[in-house]
N, C-alpha and C. Protein backbone atom coordinates (compact mmCIF):
# COMPACT_ATOMS: atom_id res chain seq x y z
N UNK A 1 45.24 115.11 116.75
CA UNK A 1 45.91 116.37 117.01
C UNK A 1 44.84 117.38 117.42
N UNK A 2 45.31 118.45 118.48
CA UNK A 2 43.92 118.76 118.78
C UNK A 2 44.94 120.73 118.58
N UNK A 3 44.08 121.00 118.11
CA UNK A 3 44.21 122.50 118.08
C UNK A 3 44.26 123.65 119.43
N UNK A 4 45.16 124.59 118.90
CA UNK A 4 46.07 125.13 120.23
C UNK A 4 44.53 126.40 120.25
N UNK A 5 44.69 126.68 121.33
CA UNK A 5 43.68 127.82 121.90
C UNK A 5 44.28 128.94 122.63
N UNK A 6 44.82 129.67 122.28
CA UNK A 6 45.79 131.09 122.67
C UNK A 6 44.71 131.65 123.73
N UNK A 7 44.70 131.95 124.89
CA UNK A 7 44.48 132.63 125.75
C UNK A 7 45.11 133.65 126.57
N UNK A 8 44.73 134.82 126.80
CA UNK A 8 45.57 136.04 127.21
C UNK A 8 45.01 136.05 128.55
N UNK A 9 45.31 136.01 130.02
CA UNK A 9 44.56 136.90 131.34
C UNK A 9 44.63 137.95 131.17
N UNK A 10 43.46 138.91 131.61
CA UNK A 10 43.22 140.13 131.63
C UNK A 10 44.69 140.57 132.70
N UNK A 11 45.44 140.12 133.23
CA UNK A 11 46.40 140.69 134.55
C UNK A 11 47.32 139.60 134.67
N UNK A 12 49.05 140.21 135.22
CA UNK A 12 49.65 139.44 135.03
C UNK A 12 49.74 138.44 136.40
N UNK A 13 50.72 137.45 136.31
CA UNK A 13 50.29 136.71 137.60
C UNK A 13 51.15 137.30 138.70
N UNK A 14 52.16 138.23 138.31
CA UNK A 14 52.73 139.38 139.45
C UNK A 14 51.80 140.14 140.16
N UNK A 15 50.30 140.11 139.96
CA UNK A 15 49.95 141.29 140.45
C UNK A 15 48.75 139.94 141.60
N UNK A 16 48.69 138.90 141.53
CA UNK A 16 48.20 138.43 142.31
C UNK A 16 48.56 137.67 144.01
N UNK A 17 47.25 137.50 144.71
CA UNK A 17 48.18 137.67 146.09
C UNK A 17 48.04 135.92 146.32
N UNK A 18 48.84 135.45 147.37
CA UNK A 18 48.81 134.39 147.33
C UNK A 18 48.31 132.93 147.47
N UNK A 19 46.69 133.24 147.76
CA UNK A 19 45.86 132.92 147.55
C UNK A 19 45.49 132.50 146.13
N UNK A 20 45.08 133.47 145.99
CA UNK A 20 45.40 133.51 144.07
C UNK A 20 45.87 132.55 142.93
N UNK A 21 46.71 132.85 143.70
CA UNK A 21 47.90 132.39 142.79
C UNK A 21 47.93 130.69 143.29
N UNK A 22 47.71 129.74 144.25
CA UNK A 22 47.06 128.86 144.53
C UNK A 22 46.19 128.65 143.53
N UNK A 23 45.41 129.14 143.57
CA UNK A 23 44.10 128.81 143.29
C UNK A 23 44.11 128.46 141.89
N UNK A 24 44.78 129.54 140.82
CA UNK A 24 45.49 129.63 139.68
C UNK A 24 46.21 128.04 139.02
N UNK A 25 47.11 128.11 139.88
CA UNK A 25 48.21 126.99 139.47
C UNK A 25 46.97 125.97 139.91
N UNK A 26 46.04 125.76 140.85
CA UNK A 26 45.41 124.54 141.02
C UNK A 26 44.18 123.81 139.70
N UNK A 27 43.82 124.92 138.82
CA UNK A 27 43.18 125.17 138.03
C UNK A 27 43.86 124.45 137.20
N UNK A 28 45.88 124.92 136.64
CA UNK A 28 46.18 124.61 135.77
C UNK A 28 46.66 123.33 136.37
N UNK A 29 47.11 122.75 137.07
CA UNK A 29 47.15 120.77 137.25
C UNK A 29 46.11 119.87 137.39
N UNK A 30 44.73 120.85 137.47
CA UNK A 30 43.46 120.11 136.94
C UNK A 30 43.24 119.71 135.18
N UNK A 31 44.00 120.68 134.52
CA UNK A 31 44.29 121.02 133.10
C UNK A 31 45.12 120.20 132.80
N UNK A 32 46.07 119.68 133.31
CA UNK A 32 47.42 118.70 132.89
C UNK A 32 46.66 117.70 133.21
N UNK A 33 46.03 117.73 134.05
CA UNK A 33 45.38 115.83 134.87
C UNK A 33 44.59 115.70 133.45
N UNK A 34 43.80 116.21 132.60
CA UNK A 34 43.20 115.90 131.63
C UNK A 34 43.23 116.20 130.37
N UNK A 35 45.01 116.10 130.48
CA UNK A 35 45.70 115.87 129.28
C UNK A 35 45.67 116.88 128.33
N UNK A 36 45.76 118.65 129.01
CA UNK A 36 45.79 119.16 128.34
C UNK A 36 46.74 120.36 128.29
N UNK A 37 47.35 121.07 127.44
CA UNK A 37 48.71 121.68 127.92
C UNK A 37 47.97 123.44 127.65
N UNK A 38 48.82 124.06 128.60
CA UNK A 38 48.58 125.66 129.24
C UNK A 38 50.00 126.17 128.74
N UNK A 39 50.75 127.12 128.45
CA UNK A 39 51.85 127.52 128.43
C UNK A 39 51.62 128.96 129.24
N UNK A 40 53.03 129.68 129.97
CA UNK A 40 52.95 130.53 130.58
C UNK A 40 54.05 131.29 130.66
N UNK A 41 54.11 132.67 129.90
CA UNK A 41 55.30 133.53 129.87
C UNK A 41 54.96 134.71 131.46
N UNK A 42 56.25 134.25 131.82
CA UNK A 42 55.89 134.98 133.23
C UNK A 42 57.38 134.66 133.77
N UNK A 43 57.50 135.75 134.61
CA UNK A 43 58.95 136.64 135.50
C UNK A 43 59.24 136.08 136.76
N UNK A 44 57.27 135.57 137.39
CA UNK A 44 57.02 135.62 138.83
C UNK A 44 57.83 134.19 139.10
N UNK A 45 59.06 134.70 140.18
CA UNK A 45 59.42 133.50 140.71
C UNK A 45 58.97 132.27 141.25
N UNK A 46 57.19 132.53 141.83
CA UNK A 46 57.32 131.43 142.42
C UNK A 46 56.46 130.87 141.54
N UNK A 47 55.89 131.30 140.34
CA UNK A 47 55.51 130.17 139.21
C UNK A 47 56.64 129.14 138.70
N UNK A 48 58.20 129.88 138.14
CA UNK A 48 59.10 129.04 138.25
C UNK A 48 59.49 128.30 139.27
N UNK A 49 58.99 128.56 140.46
CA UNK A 49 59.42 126.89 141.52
C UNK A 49 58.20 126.21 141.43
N UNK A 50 57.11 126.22 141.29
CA UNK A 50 56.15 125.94 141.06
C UNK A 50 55.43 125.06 140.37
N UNK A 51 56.02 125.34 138.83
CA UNK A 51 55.76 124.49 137.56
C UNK A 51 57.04 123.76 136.94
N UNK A 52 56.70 122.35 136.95
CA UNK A 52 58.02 121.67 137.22
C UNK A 52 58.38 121.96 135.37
N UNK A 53 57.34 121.50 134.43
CA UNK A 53 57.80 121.25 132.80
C UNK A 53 58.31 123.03 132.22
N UNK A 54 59.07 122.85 132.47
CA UNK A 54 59.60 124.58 131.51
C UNK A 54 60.12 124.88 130.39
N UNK A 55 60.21 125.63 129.46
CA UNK A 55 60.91 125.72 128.02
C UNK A 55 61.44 127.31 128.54
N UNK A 56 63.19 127.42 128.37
CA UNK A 56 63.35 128.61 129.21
C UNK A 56 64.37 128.87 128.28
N UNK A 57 64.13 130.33 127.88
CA UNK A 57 64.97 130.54 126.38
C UNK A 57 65.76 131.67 127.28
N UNK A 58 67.36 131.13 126.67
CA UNK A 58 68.33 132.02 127.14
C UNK A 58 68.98 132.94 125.57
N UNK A 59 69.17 133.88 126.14
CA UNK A 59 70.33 134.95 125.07
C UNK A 59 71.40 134.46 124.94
N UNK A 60 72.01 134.48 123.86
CA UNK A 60 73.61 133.72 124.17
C UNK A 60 74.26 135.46 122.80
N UNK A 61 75.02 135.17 122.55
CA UNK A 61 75.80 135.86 121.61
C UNK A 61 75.47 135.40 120.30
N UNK A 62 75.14 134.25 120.07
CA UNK A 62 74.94 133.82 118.54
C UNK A 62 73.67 133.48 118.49
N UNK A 63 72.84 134.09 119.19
CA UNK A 63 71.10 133.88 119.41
C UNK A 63 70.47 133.35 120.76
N UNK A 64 69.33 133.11 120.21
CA UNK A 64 68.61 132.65 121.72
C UNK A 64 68.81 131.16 121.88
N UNK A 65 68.99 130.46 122.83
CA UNK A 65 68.17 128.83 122.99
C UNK A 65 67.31 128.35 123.63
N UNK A 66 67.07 127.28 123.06
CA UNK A 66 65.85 127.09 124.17
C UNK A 66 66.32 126.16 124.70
N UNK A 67 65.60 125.90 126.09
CA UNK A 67 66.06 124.40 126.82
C UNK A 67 65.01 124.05 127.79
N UNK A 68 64.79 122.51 127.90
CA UNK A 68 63.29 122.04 128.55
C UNK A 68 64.36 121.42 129.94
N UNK A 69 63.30 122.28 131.15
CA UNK A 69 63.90 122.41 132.23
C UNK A 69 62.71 121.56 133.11
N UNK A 70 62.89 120.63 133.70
CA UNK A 70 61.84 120.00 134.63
C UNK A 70 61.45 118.67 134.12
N UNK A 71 60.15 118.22 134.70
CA UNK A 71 59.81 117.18 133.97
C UNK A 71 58.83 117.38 132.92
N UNK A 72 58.50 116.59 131.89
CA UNK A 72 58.12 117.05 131.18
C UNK A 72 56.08 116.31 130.99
């Protein structure tokens, strides 16, 4: 079991251009290739087309749920 490592970016990934943001996501499937997991709370649409494994929590009336969207 390997211990989680919380990391914050100084900036969100809305504010980057698209270059960037390439460059970003290429970083993090170098990170998955070696078996290691990133999580990412973020709005920006094209991270959601982007990143196939998702955990995407909806509001309902009797609370939130969660649901794993993609592959995993």
């Amino acid at each position: 079991m390997s211990a989680l490592s919380p990391a914050r970016p100084p900036e969100g990934f809305g504010s980057l251009d698209d270059q960037t943001l390439d460059e970003v996501l290429d970083v993090l499937d170098s990170l998955r290739e070696r078996d290691r997991s990133v999580g990412i709370v973020s709005h920006v649409a094209d991270l959601r087309r982007r990143v196939h494994a998702q955990l995407e929590v909806v509001k309902g009336r009797a609370g939130s749920v969660v649901r794993l969207r993609g592959e995993a």
